[in-house]
Protein backbone atom coordinates (compact mmCIF):
# COMPACT_ATOMS: atom_id res chain seq x y z
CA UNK A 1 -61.71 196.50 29.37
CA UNK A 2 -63.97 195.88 26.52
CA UNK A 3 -64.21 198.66 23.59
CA UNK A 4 -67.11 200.73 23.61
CA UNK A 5 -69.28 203.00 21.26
CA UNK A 6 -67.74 206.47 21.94
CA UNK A 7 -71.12 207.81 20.41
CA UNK A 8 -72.39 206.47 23.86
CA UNK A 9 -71.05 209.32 26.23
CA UNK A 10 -71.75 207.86 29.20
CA UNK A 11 -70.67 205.32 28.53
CA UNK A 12 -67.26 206.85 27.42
CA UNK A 13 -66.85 208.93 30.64
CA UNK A 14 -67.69 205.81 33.16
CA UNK A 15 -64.68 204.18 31.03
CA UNK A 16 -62.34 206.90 31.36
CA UNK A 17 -63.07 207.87 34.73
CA UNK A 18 -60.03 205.34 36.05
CA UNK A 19 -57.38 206.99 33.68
CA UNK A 20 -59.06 210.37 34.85
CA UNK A 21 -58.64 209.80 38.35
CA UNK A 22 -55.39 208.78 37.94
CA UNK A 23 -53.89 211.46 36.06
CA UNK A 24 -55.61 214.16 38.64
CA UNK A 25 -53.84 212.25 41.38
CA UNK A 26 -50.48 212.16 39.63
CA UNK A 27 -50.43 215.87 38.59
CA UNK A 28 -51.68 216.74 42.28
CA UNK A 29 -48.55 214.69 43.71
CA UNK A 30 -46.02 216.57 41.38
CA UNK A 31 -47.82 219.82 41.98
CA UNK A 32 -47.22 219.47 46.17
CA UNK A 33 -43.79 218.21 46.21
CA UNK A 34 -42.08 220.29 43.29
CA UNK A 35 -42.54 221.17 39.44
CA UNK A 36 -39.51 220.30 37.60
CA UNK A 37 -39.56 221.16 33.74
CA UNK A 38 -37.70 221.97 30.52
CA UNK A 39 -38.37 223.75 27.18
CA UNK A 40 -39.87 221.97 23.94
CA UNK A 41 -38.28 223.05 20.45
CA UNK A 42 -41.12 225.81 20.46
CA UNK A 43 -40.03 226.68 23.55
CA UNK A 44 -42.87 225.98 25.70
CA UNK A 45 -42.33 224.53 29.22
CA UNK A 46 -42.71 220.66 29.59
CA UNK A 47 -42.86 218.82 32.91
CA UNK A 48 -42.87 214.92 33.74
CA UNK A 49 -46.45 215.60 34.98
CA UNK A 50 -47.45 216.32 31.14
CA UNK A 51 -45.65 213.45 29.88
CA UNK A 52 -46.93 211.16 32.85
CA UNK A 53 -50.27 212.18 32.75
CA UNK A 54 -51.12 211.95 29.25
CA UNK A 55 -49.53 208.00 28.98
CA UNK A 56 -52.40 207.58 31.56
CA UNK A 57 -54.79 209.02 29.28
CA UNK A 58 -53.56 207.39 25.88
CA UNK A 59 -53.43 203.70 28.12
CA UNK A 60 -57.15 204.87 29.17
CA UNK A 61 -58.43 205.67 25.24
CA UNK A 62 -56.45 203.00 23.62
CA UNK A 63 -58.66 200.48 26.00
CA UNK A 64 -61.93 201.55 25.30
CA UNK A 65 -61.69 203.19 21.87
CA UNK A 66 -58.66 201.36 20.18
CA UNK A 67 -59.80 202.02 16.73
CA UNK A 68 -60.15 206.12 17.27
CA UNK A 69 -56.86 208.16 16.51
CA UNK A 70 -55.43 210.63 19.56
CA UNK A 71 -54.07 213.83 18.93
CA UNK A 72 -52.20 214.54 22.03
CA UNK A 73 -50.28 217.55 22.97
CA UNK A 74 -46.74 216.05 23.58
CA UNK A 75 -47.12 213.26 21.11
CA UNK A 76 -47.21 216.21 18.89
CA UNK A 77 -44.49 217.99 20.31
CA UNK A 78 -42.62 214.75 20.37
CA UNK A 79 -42.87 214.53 16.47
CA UNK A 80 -46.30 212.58 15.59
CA UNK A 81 -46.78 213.35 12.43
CA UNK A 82 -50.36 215.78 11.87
CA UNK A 83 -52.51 213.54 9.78
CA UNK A 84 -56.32 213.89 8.44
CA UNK A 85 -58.88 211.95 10.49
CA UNK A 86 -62.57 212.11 10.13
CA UNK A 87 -62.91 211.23 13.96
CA UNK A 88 -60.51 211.58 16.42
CA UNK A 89 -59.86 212.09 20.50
CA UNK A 90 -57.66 215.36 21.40
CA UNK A 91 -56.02 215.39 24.63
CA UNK A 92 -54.20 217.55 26.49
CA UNK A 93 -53.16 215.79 29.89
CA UNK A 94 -51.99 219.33 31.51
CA UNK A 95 -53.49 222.13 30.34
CA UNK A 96 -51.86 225.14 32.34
CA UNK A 97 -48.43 223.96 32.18
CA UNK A 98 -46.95 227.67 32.51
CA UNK A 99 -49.45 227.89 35.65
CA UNK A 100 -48.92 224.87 37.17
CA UNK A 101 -44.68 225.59 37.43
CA UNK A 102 -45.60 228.80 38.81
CA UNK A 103 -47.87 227.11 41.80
CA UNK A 104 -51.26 228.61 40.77
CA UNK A 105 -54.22 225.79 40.68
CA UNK A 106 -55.43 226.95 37.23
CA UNK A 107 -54.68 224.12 35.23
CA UNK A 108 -56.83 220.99 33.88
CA UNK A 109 -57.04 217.82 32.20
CA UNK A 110 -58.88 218.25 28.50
CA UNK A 111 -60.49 215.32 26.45
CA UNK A 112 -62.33 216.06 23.54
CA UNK A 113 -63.75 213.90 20.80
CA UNK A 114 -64.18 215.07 16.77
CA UNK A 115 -66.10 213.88 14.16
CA UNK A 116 -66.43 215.69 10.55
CA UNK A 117 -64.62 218.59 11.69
CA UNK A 118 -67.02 219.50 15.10
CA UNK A 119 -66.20 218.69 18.88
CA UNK A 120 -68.60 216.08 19.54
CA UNK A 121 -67.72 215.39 23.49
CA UNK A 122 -65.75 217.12 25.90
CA UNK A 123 -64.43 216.42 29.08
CA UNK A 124 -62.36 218.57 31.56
CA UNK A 125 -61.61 217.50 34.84
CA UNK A 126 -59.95 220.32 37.58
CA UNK A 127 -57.49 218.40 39.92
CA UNK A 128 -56.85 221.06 42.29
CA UNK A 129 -60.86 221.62 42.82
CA UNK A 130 -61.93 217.71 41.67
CA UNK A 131 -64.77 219.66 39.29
CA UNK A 132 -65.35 217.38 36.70
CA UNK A 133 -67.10 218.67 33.49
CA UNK A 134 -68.77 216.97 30.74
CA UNK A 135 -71.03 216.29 27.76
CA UNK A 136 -73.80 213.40 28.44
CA UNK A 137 -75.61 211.28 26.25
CA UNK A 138 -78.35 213.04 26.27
CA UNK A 139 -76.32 215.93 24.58
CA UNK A 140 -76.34 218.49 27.75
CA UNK A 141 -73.27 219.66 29.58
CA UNK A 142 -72.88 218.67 33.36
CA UNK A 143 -70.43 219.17 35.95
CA UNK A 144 -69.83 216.88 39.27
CA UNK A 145 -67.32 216.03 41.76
CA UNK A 146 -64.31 213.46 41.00
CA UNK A 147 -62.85 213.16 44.04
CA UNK A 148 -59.57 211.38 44.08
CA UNK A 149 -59.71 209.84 47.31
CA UNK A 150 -62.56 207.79 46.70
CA UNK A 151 -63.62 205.35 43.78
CA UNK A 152 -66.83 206.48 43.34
CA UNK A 153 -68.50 205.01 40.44
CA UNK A 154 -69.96 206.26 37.41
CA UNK A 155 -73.66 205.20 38.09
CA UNK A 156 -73.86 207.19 41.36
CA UNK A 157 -72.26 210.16 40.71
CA UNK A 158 -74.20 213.47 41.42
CA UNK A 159 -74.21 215.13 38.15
CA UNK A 160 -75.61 218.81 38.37
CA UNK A 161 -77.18 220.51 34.69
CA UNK A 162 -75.29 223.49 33.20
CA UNK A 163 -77.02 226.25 31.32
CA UNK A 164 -75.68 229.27 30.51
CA UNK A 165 -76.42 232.55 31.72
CA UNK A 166 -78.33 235.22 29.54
CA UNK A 167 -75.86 238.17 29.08
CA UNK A 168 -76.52 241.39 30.52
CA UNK A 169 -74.69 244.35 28.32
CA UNK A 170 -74.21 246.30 31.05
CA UNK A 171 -72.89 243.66 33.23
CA UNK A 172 -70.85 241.74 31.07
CA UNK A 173 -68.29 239.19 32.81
CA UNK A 174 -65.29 238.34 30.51
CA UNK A 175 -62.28 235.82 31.47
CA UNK A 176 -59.00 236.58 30.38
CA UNK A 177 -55.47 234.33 29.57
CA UNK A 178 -53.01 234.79 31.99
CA UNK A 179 -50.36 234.45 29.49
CA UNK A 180 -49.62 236.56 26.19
CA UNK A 181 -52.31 236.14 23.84
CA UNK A 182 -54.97 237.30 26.07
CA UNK A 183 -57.86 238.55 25.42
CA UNK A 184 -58.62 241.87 23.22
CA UNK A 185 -58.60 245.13 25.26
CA UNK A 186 -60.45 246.03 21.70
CA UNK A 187 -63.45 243.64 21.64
CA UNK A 188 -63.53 244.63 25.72
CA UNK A 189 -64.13 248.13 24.54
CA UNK A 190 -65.95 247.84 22.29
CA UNK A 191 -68.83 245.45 24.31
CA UNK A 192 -68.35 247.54 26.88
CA UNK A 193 -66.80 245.17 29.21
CA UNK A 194 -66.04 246.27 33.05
CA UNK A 195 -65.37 242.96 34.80
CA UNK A 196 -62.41 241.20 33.57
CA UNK A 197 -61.22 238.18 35.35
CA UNK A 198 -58.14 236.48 34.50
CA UNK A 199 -57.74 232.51 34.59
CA UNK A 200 -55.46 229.70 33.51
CA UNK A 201 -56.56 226.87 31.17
CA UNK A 202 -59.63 225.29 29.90
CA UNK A 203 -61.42 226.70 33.20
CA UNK A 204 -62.66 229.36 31.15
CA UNK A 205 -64.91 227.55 28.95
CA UNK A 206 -65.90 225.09 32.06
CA UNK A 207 -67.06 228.96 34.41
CA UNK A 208 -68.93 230.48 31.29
CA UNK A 209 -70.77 227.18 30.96
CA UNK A 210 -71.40 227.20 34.93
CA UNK A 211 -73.16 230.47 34.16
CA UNK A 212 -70.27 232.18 36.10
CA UNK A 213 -69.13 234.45 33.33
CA UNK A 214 -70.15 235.91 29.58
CA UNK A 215 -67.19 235.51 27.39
CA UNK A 216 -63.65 234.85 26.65
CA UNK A 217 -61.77 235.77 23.88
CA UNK A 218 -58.53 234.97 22.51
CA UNK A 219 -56.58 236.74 20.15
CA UNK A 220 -53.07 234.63 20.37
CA UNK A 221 -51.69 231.02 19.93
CA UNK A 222 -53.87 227.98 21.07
CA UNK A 223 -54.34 224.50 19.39
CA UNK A 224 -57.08 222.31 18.97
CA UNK A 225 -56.46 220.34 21.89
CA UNK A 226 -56.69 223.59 24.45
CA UNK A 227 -60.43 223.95 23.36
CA UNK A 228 -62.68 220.97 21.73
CA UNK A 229 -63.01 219.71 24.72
CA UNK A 230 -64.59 223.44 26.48
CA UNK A 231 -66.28 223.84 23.11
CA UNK A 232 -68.53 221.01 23.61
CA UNK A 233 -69.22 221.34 27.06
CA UNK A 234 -69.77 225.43 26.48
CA UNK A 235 -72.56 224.37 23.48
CA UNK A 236 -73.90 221.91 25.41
CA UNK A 237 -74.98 224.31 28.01
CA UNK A 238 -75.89 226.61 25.71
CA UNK A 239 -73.23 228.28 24.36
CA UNK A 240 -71.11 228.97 21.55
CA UNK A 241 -67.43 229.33 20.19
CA UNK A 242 -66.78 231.15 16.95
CA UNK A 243 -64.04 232.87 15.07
CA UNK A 244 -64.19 236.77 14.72
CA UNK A 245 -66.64 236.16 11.67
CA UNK A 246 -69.10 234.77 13.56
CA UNK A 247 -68.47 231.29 12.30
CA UNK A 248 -68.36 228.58 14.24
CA UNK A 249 -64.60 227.14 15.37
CA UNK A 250 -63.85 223.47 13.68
CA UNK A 251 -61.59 221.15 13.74
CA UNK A 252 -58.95 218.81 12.22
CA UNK A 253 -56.79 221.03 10.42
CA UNK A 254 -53.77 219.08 10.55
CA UNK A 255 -52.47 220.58 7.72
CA UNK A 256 -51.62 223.99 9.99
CA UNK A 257 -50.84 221.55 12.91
CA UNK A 258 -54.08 222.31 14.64
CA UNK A 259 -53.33 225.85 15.47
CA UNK A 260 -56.76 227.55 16.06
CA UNK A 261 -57.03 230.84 14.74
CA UNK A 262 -58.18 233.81 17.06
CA UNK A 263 -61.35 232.92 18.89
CA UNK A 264 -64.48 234.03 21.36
CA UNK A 265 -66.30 231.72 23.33
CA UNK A 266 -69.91 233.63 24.32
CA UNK A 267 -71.86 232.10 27.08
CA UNK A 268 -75.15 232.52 24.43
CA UNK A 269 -74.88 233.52 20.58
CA UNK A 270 -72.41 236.33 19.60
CA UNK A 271 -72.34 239.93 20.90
CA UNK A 272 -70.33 240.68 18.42
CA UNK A 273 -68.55 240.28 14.56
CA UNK A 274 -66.25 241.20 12.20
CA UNK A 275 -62.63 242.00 12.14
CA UNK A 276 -59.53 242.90 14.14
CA UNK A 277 -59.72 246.54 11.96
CA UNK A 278 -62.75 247.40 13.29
CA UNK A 279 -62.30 247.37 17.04
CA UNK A 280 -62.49 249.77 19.09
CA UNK A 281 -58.90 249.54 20.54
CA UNK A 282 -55.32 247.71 19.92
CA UNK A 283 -54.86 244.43 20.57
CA UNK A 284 -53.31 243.34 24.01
């Protein structure tokens, strides 16, 4: 396969879609017959799935981008050493590990692509469902089906827009972590939130784009690899991802080993800013 301009997004998904496939298919096989794992030195659960999946992807990226660095989860975790980069892919192969072990079909497959510190492209492709999310050329955020049965080509895919819905106070729809770290029963209060919904991985961003929800927030432990890849798709439907100031979430900073710090994604501009001190309840 010949390198190509990863500026060229469609281009860059019809590449990948092979190594996408793939990996969906792979994680869907271990996910039927039996989730083995163990714990990383952070002690975070691992399976072969993670490790399988995201050779897949690095074979896939090293093919049609061989000059563009990869931050990937477990070639972290596996002692890569955190370097500067002023572009870069960030993959993780399994997002939802914890869920995935645990039999619930919350988890996804995450590429995103960075340049000068801001997610340029995401994709995010949903196995168990075969929704496949992305960022076109045109700079929009679409979602299709990838099914894994069937090679079905790039060029005649049926890709469907995704704006964002305009938030209703009164109604407000807000998606929640599974795991610790979810979001604020504070910043809930305080918006006024009713409907809280929780769900595993990079789904999240992927439903608030679909116009399916208003907001998730978290307030606990993620890395850049759980959300440049929902960040672009989110802004490219319309919506945005900021810290609790109100400024927009970046990325690159190797020099913390891409931890993110605490987080909202809004389905338009933000509700809300400021500080953990000045909600209206303690942190979950």
């Amino acid at each position: 396969m010949s390198p190509i301009d990863v500026n060229d997004h469609d281009a860059l998904i019809a590449a990948l879609l092979p190594a996408v496939r793939e990996a969906g298919r792979l994680e869907m096989a271990h996910f039927t017959n039996g989730v083995k794992f163990e714990q990383k030195a952070d002690r975070s659960p691992v399976t072969a799935a993670d490790r399988e999946a995201e050779d897949i992807l690095l074979a896939g990226l090293a093919a049609v981008a061989p000059g563009v660095p990869v931050v990937a989860e477990e070639r972290i975790a596996a002692g890569a050493a955190c370097e500067y980069a002023k572009r870069f892919f960030l993959v993780d192969a399994l997002d939802g590990t914890r869920l995935f072990i645990r039999g619930k079909p919350e988890f996804s497959i995450n590429i995103g692509f960075v340049e000068d510190g801001r997610t340029r492209f995401g994709l995010i492709y949903l196995p168990p469902s075969e929704r496949l999310f992305v960022t076109r050329s045109d700079g929009f955020a679409y979602e299709a089906r990838l099914s894994q049965k069937d090679e079905v080509p790039f060029a005649v895919m049926q890709f469907k827009r995704l704006v964002t819905r305009t938030p209703d106070p009164a109604t407000l729809v807000a998606f929640n972590s599974r795991g610790v770290g979810s979001a604020s029963a504070g910043l809930l209060a305080t918006l006024k939130v009713q409907d809280t919904r929780p769900l595993g991985s990079s789904m999240k961003f992927c439903l608030i784009a679909a116009a399916e929800g208003d907001l998730y927030a978290r307030f606990g432990e993620t890395y850049e690899w759980d959300t440049a890849a929902g960040q672009a798709i989110l802004e490219g439907a319309g919506g945005s991802v900021t810290k609790l100031d109100g400024s927009l979430l970046t990325y690159g900073h190797f020099e913390r080993g891409y931890r993110n710090p605490y987080f909202i994604a809004w389905g338009r501009q933000p509700l809300w800013r400021g500080g953990e001190s000045e909600l209206s309840a303690p942190r979950a």
